[in-house]
N, C-alpha and C. Protein backbone atom coordinates (compact mmCIF):
# COMPACT_ATOMS: atom_id res chain seq x y z
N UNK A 1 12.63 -10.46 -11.45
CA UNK A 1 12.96 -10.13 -10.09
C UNK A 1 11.68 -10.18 -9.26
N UNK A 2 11.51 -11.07 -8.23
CA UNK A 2 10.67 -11.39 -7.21
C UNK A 2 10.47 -10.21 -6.18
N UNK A 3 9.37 -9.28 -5.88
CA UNK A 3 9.60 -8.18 -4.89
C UNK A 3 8.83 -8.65 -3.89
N UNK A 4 8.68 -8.53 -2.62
CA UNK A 4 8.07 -8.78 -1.48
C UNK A 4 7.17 -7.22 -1.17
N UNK A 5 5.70 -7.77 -0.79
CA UNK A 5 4.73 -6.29 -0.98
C UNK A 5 4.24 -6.43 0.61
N UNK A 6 3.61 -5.51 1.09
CA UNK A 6 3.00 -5.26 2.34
C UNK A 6 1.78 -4.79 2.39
N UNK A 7 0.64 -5.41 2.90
CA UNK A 7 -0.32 -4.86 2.96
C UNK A 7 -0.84 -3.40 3.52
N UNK A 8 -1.37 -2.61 2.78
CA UNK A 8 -1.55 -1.23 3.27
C UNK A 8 -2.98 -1.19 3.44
N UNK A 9 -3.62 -1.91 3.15
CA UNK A 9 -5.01 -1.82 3.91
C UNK A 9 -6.65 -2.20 3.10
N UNK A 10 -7.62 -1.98 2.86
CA UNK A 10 -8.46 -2.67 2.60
C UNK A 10 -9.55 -1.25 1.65
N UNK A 11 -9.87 -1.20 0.71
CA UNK A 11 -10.52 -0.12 0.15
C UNK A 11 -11.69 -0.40 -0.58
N UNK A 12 -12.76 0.38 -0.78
CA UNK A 12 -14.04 0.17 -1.15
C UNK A 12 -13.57 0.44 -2.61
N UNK A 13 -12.75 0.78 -3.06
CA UNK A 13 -12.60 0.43 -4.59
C UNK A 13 -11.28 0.40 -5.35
N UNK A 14 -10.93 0.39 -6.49
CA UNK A 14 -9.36 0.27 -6.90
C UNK A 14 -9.12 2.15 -7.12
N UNK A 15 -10.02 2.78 -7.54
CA UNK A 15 -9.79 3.71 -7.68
C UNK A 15 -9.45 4.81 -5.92
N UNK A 16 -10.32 4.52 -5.26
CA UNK A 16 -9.82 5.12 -3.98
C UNK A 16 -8.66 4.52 -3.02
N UNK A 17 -7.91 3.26 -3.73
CA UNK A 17 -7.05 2.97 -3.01
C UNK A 17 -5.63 3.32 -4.09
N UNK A 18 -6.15 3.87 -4.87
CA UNK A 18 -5.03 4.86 -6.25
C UNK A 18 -4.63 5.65 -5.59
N UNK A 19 -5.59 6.64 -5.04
CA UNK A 19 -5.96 7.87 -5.16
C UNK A 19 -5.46 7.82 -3.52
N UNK A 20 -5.48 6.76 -2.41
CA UNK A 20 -4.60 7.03 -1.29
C UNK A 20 -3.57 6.92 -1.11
N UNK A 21 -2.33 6.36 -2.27
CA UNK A 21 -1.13 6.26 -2.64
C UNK A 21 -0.90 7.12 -3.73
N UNK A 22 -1.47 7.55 -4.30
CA UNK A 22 -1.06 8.95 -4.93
C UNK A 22 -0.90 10.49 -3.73
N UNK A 23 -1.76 9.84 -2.91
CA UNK A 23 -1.64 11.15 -1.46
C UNK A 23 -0.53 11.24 -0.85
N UNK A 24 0.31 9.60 -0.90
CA UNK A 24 1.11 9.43 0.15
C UNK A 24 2.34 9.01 -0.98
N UNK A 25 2.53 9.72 -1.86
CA UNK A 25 3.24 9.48 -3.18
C UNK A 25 4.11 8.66 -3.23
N UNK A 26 3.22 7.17 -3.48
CA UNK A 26 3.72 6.22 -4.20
C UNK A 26 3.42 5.66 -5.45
N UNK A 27 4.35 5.83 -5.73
CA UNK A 27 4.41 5.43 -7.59
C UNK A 27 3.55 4.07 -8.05
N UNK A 28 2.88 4.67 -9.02
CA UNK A 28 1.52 3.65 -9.08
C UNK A 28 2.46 1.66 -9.73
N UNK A 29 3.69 2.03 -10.01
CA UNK A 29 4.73 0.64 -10.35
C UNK A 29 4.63 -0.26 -9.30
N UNK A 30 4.71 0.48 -7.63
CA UNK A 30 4.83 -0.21 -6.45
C UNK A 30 3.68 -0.64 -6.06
N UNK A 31 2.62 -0.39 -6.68
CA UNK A 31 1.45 -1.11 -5.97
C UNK A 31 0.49 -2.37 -6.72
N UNK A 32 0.20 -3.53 -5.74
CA UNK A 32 -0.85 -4.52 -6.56
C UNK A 32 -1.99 -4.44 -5.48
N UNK A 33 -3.06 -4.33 -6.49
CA UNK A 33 -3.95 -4.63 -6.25
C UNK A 33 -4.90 -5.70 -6.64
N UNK A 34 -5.51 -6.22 -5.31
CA UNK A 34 -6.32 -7.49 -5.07
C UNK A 34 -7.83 -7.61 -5.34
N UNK A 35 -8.83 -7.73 -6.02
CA UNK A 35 -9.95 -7.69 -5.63
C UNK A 35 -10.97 -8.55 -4.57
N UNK A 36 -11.55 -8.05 -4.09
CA UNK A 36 -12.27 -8.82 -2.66
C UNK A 36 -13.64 -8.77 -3.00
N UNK A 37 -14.15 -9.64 -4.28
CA UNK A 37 -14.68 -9.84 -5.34
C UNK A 37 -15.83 -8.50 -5.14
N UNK A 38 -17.33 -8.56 -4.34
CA UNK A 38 -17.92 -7.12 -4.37
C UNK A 38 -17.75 -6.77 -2.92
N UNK A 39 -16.68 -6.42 -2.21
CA UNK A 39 -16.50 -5.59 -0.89
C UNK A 39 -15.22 -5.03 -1.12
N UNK A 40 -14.87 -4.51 -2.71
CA UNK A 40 -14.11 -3.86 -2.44
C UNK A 40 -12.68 -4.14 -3.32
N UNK A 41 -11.35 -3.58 -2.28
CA UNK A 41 -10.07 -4.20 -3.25
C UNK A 41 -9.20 -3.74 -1.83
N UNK A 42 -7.57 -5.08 -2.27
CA UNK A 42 -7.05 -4.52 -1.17
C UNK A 42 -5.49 -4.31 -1.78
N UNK A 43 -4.90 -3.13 -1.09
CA UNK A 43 -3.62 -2.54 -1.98
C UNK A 43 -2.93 -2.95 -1.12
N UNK A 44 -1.97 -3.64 -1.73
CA UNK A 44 0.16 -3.93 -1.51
C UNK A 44 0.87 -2.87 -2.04
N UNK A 45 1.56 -2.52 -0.94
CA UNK A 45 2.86 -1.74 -1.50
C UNK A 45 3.89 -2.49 -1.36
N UNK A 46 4.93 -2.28 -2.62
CA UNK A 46 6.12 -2.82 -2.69
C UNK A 46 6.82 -2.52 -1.65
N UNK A 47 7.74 -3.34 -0.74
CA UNK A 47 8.00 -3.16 0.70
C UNK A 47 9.42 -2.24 -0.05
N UNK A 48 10.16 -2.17 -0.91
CA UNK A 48 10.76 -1.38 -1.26
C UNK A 48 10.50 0.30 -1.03
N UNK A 49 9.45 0.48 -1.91
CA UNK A 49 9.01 1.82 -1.70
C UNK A 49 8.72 2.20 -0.40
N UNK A 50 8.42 1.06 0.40
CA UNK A 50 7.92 1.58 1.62
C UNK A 50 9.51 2.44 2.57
N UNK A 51 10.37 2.51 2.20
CA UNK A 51 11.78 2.65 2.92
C UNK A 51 11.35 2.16 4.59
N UNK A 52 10.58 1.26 4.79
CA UNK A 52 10.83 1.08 6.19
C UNK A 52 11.50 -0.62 6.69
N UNK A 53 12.07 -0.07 7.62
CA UNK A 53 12.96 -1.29 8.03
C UNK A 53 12.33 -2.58 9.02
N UNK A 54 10.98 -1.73 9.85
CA UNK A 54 10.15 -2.78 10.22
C UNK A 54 9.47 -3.96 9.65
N UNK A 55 10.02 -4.81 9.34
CA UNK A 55 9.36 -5.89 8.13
C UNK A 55 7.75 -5.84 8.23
N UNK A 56 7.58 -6.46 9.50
CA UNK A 56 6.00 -6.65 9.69
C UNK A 56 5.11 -5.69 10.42
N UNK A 57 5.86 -4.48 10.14
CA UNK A 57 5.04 -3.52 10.92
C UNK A 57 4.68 -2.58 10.05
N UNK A 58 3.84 -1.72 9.23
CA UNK A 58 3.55 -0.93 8.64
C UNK A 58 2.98 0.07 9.34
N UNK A 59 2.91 0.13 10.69
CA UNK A 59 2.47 1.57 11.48
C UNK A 59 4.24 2.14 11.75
N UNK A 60 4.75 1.46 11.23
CA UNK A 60 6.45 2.33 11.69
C UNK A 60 6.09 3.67 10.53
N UNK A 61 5.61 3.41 9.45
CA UNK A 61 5.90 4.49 8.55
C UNK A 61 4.79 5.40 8.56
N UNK A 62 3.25 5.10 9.65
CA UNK A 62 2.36 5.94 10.01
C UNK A 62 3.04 6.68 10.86
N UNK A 63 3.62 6.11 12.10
CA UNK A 63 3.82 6.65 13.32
C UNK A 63 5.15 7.69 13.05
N UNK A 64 5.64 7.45 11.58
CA UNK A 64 7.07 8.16 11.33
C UNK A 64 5.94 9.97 10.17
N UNK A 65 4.90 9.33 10.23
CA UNK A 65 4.58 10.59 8.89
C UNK A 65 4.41 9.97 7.75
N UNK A 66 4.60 8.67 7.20
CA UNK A 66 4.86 8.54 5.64
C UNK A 66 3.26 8.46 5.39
N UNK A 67 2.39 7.49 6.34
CA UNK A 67 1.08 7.81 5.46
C UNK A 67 0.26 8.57 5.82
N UNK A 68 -0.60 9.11 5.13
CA UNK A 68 -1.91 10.12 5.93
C UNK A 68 -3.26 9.01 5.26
């Protein structure tokens, strides 16, 4: 099964971009992470988990509370 992911943003490492979806409790299944060879890593969430209906907008689920 093919899932479609959304970018959640850009992190100075794999471990602090764990550790900002463990804040905003998403299950570590829903997320891939990219490396941005030495600047870092960048995390996808499974647009599933995300329950939001804005396809290309990921501030719907800031502006709703889902992330901190």
């Amino acid at each position: 099964m093919a899932y479609d992911y959304d970018e959640a943003g850009d992190f100075a490492s794999e471990r602090d971009a764990r550790e900002w979806a463990e804040r905003n409790n998403i299950e570590p299944a829903d997320l891939h992470v990219r490396n941005r060879s030495d600047r870092g890593v960048t995390l996808s969430v499974r647009r599933s988990a995300l329950g939001d209906t804005a396809r290309g907008d990921l501030t719907y689920g800031r502006r709703t509370g889902y992330f901190s």
